[in-house]
N, C-alpha and C. Protein backbone atom coordinates (compact mmCIF):
# COMPACT_ATOMS: atom_id res chain seq x y z
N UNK A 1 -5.90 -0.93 21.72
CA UNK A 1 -5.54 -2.07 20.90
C UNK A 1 -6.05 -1.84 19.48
N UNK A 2 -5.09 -1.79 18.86
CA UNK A 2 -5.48 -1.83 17.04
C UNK A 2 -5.04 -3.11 16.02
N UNK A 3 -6.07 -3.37 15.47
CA UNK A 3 -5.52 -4.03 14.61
C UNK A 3 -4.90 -3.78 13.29
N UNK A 4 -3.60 -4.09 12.93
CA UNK A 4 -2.92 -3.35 11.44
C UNK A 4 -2.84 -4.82 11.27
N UNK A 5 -1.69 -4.18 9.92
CA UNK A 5 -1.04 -5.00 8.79
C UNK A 5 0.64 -4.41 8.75
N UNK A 6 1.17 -5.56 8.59
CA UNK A 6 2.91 -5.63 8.90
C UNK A 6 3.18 -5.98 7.18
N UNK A 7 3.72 -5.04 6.23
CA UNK A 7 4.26 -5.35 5.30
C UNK A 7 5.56 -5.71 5.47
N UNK A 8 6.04 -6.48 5.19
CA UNK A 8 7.50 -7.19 5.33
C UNK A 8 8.37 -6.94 4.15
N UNK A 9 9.58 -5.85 4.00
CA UNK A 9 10.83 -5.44 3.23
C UNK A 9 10.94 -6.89 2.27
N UNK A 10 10.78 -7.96 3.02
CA UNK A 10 11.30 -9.01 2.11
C UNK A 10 10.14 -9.46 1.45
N UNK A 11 10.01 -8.93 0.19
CA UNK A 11 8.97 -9.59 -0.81
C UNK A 11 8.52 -10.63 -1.10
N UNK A 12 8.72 -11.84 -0.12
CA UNK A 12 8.76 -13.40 -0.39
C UNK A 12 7.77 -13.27 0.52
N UNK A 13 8.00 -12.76 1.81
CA UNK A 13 7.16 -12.90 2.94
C UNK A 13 5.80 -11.94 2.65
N UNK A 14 4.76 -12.93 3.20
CA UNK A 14 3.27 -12.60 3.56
C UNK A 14 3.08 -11.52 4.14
N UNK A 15 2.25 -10.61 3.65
CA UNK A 15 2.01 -9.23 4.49
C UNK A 15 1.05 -9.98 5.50
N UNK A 16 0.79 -9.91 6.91
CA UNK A 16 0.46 -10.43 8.40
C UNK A 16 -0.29 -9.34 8.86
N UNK A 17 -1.01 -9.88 9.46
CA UNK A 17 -2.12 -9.11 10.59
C UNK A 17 -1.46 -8.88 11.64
N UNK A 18 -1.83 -7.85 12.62
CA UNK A 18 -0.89 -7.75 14.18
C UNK A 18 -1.19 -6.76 15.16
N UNK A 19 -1.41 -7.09 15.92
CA UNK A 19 -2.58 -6.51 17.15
C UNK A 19 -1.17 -5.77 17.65
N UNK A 20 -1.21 -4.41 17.78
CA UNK A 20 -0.55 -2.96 18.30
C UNK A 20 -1.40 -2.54 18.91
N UNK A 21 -0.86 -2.82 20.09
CA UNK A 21 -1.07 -2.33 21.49
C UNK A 21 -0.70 -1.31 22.16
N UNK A 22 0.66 -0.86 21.77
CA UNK A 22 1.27 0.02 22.36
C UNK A 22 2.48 0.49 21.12
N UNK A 23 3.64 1.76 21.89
CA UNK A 23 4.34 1.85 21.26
C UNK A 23 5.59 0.92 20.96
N UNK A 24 5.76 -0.16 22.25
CA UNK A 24 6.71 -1.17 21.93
C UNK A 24 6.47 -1.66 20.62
N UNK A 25 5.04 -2.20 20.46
CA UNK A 25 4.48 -3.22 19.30
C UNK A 25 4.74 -2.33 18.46
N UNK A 26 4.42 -1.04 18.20
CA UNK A 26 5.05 -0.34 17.06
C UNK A 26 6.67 -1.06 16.33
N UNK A 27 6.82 -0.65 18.03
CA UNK A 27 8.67 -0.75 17.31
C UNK A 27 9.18 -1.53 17.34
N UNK A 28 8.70 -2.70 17.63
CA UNK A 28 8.95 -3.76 17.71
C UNK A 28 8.43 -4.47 16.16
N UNK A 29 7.40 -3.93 15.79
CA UNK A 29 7.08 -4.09 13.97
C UNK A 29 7.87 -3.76 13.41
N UNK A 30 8.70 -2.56 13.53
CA UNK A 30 9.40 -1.62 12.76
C UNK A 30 10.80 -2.58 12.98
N UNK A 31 11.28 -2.68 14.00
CA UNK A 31 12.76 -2.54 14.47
C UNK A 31 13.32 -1.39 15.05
N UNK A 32 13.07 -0.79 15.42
CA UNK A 32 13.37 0.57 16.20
C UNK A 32 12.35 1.54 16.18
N UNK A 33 12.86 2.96 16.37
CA UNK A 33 12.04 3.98 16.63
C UNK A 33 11.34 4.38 15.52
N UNK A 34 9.78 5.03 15.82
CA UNK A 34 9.09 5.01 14.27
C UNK A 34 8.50 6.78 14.31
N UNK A 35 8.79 6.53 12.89
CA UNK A 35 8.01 7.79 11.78
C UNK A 35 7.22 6.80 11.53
N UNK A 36 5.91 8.15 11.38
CA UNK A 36 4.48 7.95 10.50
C UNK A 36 4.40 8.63 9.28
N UNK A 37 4.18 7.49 8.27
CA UNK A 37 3.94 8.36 6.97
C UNK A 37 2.44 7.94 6.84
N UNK A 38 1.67 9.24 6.35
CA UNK A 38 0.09 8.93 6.38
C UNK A 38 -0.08 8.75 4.76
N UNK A 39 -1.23 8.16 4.22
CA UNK A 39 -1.86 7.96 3.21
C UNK A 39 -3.43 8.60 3.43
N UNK A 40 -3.88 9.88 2.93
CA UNK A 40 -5.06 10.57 3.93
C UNK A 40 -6.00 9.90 2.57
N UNK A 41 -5.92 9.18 1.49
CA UNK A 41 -6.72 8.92 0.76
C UNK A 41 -6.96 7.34 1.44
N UNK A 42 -6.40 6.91 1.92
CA UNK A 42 -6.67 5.68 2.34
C UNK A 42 -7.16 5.13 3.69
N UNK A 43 -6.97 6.20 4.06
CA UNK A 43 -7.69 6.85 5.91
C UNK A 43 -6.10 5.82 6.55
N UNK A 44 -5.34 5.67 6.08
CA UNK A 44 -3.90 4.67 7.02
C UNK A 44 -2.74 5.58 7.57
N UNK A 45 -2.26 5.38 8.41
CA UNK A 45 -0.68 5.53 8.69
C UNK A 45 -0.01 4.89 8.86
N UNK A 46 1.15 4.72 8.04
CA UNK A 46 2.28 3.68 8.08
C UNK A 46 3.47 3.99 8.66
N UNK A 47 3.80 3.33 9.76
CA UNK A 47 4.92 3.41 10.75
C UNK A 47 5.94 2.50 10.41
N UNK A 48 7.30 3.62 9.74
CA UNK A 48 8.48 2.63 9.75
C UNK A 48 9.33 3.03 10.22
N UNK A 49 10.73 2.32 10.64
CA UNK A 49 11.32 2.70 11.19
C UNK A 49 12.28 4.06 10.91
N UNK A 50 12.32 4.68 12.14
CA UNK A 50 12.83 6.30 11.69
C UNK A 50 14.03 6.59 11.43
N UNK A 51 15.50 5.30 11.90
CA UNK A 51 16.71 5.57 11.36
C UNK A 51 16.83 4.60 10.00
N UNK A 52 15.99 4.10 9.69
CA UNK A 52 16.02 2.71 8.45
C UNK A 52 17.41 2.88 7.42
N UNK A 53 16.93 4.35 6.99
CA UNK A 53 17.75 4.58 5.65
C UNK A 53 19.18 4.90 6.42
N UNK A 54 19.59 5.49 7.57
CA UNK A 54 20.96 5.30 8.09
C UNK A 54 21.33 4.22 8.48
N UNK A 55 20.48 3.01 9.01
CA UNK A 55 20.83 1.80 9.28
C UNK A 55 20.93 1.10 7.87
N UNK A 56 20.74 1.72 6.66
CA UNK A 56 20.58 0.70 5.82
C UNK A 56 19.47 -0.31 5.28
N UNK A 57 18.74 -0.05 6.00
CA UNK A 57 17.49 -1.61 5.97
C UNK A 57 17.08 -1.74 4.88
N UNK A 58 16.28 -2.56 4.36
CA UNK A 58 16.36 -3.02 3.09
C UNK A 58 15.35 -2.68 2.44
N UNK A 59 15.24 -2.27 1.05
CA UNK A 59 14.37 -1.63 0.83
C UNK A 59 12.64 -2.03 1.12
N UNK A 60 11.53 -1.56 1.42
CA UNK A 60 10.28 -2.15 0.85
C UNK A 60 9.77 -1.51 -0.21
N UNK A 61 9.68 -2.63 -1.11
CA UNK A 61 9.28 -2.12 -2.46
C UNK A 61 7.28 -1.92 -2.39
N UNK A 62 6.85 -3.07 -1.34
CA UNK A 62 5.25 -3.05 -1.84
C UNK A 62 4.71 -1.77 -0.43
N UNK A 63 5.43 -1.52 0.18
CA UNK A 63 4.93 -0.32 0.60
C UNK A 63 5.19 0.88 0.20
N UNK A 64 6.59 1.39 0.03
CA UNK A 64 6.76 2.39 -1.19
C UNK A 64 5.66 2.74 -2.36
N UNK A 65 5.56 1.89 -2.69
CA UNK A 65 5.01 1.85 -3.94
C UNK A 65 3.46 2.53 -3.70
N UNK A 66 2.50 2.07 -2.66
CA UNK A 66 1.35 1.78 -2.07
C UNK A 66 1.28 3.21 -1.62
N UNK A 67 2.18 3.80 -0.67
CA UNK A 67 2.60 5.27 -0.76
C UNK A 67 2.57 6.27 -1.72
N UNK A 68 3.39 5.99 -3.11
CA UNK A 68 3.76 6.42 -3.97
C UNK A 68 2.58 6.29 -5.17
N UNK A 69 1.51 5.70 -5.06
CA UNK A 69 0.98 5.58 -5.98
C UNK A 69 -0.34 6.52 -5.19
N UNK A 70 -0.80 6.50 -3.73
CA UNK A 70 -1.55 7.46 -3.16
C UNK A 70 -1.39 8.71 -2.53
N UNK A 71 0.08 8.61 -2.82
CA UNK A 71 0.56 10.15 -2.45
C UNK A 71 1.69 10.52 -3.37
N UNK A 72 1.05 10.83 -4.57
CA UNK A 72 2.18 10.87 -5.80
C UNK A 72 3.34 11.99 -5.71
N UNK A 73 3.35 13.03 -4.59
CA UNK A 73 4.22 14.33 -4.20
C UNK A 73 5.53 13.12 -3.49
N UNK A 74 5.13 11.65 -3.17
CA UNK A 74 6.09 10.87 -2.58
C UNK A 74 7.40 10.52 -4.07
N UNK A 75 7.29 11.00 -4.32
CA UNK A 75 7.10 9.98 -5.65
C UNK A 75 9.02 9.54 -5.83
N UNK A 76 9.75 10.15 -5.64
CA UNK A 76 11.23 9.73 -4.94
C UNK A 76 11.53 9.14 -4.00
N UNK A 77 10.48 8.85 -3.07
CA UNK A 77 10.51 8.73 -1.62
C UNK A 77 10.66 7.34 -1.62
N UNK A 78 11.71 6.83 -0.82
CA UNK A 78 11.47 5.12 -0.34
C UNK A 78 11.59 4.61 0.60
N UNK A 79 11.21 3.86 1.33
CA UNK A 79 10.44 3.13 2.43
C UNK A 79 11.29 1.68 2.41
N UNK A 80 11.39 2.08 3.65
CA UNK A 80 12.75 1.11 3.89
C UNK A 80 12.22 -0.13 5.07
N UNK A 81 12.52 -1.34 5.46
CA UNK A 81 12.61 -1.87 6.54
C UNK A 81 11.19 -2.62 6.45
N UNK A 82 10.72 -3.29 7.42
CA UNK A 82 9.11 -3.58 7.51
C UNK A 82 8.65 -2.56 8.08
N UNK A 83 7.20 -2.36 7.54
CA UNK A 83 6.34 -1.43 7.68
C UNK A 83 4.56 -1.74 8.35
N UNK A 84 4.76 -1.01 9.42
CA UNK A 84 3.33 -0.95 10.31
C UNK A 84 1.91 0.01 9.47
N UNK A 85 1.07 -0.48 9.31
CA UNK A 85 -0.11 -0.10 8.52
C UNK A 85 -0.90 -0.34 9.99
N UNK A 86 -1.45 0.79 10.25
CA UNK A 86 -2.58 0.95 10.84
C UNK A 86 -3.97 2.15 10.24
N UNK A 87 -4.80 2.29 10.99
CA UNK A 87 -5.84 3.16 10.60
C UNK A 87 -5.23 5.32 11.18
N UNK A 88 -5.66 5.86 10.18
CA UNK A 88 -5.27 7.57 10.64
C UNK A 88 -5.34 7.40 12.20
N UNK A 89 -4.76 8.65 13.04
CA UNK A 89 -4.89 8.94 14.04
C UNK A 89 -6.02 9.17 14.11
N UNK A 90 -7.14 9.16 14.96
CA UNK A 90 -8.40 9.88 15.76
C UNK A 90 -8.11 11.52 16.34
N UNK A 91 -8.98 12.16 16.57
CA UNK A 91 -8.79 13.31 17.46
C UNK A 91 -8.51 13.69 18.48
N UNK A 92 -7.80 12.06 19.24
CA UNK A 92 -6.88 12.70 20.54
C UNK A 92 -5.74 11.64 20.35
N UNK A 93 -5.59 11.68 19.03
CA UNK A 93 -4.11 11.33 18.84
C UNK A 93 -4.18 9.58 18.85
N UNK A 94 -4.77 8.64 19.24
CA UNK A 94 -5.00 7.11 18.92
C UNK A 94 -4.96 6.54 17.58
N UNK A 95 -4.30 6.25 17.36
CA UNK A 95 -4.59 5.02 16.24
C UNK A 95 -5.47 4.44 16.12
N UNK A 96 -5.92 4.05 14.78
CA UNK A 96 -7.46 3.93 14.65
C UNK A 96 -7.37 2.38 13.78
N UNK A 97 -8.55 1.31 13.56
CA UNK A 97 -8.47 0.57 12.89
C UNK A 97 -7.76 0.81 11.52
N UNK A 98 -7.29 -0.72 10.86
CA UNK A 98 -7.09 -0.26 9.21
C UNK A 98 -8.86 -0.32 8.83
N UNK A 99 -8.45 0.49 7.85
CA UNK A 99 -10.67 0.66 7.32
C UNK A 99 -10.33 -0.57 7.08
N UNK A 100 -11.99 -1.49 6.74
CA UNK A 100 -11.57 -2.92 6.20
C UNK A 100 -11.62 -3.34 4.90
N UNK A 101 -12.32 -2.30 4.31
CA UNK A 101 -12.19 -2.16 3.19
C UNK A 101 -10.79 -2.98 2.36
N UNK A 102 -9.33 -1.67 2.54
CA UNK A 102 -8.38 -1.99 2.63
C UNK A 102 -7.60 -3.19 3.18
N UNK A 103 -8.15 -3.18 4.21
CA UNK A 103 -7.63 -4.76 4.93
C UNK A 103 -8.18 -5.91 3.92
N UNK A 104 -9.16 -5.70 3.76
CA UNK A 104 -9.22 -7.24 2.72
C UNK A 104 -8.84 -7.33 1.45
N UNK A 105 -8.96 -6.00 0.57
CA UNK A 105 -7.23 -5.56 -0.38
C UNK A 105 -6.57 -6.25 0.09
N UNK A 106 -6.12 -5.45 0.94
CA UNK A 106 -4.25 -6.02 1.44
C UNK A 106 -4.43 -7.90 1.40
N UNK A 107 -5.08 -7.90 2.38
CA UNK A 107 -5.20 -9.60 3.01
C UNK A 107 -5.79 -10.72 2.04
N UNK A 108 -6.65 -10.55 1.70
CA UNK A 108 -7.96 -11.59 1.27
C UNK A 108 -7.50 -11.50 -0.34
N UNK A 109 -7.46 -12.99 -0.94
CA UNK A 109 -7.39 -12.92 -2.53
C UNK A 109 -8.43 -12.67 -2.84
N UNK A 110 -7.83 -11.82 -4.29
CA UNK A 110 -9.17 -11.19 -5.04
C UNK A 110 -8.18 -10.74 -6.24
N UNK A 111 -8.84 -10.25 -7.47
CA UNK A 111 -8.08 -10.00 -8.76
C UNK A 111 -8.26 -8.63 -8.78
N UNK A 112 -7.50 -7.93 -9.42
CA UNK A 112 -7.44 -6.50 -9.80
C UNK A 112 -6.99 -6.10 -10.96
N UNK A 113 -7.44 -5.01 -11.24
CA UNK A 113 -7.12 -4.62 -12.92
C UNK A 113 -6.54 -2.70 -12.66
N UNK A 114 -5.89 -2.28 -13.67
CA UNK A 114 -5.04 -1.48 -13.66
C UNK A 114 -6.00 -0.62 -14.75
N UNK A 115 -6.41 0.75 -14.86
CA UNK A 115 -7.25 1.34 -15.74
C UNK A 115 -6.71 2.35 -15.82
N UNK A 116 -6.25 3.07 -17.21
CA UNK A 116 -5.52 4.41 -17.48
C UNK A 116 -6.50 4.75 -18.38
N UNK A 117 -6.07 6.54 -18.39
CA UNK A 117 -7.05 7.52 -19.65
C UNK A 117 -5.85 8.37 -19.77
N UNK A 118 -5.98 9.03 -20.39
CA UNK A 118 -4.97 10.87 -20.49
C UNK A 118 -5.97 11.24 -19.65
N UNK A 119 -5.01 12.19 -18.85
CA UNK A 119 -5.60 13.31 -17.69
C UNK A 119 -6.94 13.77 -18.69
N UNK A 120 -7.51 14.21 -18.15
CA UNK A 120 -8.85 15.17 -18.48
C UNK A 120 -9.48 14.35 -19.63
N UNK A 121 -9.29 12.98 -20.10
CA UNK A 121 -10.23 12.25 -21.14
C UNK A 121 -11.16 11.35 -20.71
N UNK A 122 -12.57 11.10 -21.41
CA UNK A 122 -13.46 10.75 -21.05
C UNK A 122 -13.22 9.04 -20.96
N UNK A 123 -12.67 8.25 -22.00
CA UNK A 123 -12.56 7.13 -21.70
C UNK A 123 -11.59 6.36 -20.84
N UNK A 124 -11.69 5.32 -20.34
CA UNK A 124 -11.09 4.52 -19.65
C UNK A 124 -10.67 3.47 -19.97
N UNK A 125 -9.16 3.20 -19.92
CA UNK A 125 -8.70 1.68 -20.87
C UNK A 125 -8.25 0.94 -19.80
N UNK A 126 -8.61 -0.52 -20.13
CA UNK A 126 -7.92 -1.94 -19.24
C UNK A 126 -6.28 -1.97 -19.67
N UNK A 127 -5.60 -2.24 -18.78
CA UNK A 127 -4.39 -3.09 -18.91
C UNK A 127 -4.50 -4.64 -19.95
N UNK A 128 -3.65 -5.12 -20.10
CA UNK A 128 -3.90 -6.12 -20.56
C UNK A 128 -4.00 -7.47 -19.50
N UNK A 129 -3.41 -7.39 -18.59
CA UNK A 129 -3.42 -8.51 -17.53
C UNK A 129 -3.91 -8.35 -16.06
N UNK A 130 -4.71 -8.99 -15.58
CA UNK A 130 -5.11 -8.72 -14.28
C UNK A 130 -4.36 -9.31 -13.44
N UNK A 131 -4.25 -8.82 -12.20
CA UNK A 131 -3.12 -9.59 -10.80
C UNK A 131 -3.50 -10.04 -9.86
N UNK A 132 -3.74 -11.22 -9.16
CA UNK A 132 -4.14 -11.79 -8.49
C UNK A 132 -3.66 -10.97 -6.50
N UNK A 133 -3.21 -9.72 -6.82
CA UNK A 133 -2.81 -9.11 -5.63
C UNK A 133 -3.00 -7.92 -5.47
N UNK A 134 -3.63 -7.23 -4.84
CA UNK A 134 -3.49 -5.68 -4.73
C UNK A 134 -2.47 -4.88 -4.83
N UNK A 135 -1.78 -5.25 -4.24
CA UNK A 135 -0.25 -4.51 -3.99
C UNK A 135 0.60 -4.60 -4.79
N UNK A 136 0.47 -5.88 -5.46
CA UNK A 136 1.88 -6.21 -6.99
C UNK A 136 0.45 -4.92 -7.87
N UNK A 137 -0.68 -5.40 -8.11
CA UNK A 137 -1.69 -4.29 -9.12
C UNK A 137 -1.36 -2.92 -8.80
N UNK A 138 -1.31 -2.53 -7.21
CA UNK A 138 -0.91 -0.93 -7.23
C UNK A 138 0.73 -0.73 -7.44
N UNK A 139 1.38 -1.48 -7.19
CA UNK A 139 2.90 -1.48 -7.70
C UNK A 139 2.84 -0.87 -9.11
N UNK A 140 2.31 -1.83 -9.97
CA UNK A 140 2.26 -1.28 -11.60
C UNK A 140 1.79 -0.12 -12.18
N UNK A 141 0.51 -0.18 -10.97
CA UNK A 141 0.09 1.77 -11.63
C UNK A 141 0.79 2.85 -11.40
N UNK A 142 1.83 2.40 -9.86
CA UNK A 142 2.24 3.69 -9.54
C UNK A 142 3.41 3.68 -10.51
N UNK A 143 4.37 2.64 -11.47
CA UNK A 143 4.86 2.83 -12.06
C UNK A 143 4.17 3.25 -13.38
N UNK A 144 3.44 3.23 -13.95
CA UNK A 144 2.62 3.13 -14.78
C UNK A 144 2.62 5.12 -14.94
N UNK A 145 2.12 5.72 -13.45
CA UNK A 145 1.87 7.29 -12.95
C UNK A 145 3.29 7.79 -13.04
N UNK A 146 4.36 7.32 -12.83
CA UNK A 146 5.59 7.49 -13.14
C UNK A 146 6.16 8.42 -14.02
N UNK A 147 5.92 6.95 -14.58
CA UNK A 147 6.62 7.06 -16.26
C UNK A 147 5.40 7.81 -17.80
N UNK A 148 4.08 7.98 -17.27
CA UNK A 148 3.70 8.87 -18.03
C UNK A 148 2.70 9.35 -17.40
N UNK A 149 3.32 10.67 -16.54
CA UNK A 149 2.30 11.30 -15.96
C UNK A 149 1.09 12.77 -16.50
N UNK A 150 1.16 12.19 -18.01
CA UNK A 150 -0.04 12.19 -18.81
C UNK A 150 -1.42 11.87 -18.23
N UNK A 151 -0.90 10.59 -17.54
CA UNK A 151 -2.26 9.48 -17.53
C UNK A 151 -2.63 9.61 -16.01
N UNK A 152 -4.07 9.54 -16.56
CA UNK A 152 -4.59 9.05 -15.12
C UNK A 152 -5.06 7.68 -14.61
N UNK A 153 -4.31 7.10 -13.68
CA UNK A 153 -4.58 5.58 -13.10
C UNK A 153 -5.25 5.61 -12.10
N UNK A 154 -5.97 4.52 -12.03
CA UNK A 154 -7.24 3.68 -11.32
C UNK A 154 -6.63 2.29 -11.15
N UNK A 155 -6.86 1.93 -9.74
CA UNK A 155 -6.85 -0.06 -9.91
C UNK A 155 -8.15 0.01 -9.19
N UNK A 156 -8.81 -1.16 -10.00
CA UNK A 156 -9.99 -1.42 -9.61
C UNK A 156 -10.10 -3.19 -9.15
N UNK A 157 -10.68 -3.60 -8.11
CA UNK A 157 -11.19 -4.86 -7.96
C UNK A 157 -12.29 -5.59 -9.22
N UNK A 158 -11.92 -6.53 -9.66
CA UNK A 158 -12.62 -7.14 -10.87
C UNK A 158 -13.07 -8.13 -9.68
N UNK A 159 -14.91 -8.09 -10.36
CA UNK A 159 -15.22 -8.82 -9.73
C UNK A 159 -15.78 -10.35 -10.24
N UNK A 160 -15.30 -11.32 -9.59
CA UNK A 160 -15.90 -12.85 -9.62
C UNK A 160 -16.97 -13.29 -10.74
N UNK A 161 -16.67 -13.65 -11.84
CA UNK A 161 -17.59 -14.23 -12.97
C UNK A 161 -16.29 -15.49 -13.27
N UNK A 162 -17.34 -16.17 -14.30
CA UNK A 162 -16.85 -17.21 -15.06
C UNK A 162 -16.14 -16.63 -16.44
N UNK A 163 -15.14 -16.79 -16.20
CA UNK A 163 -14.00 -16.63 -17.49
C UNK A 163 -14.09 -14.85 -17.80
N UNK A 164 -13.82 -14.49 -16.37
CA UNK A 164 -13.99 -12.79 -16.78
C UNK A 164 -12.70 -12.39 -16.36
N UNK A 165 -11.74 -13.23 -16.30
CA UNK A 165 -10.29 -12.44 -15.35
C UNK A 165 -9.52 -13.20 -17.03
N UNK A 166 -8.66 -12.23 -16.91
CA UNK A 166 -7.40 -12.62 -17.91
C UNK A 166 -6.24 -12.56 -16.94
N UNK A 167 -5.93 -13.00 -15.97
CA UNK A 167 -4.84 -13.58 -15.27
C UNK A 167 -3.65 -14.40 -16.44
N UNK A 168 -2.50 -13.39 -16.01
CA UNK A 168 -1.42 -14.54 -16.40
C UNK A 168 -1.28 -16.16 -16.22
């Protein structure tokens, strides 16, 4: 029994907690049969469904992205359908918790800030606006890594003071 996170294709809907038990619950997250795409910087594997892009399914933009911004060789790659987030495999092949680290990213409000430099420079610059979400914050960097892959991006958790967030 593991506990993940179900990103949902439809951007309106709440990314959800969800006890995977087995491979039904996999595919039953997914909608059919699943590929694992791993994130080895994030210790996760994300299970989506494996015919998505022949069925069509609709795109997911906040997992793509979440992919694409920790595995930048993805960087064409898109991620289709709802998507199963669990923890890396173990060494006899099990699925492992999401770290929790990440889980309370994903889950729990908190603000985040977006930090670029040029590759190989010593300083570090703020964005101008902080995001009340992890996933819309890593959305922006990985576009951000995109479009000038000059730069090197960081999202960092800003933490809790009085009048220290510049939120839209």
């Amino acid at each position: 029994m593991v506990q993940g996170i179900i990103i949902p294709a439809d951007n309106t809907a709440p990314l959800k907690t969800a006890t995977l038990d087995s491979l039904q619950d996999f595919q039953r997250a997914v909608g059919g049969w699943i590929e694992a795409v791993d994130i080895p910087d994030l210790g996760v594997t994300m299970y989506v469904n494996d015919e998505g892009l022949i069925r069509d399914l609709p795109f997911n933009r906040r997992a793509t992205f979440l992919w694409r911004f920790h595995v930048p060789q993805a960087r064409d790659a898109r991620l289709v359908g709802d998507v199963a987030v669990v923890g890396v495999a173990d060494g006899e092949g099990e699925n492992t918790e999401l770290p929790m680290d990440l889980r309370r990213r994903l889950i729990e409000p908190g603000v985040y800030r977006v930090r670029t430099r040029q590759r190989g420079g010593s300083r570090w610059q703020e964005e101008p606006v902080d995001r009340d979400d992890y996933v819309e914050t890593v959305i922006w960097a990985a576009l951000l890594q995109e479009m000038s892959p000059a730069l090197e991006v960081r999202v960092e958790r800003v933490e809790d003071s009085a009048g220290g967030s510049n939120r839209p």
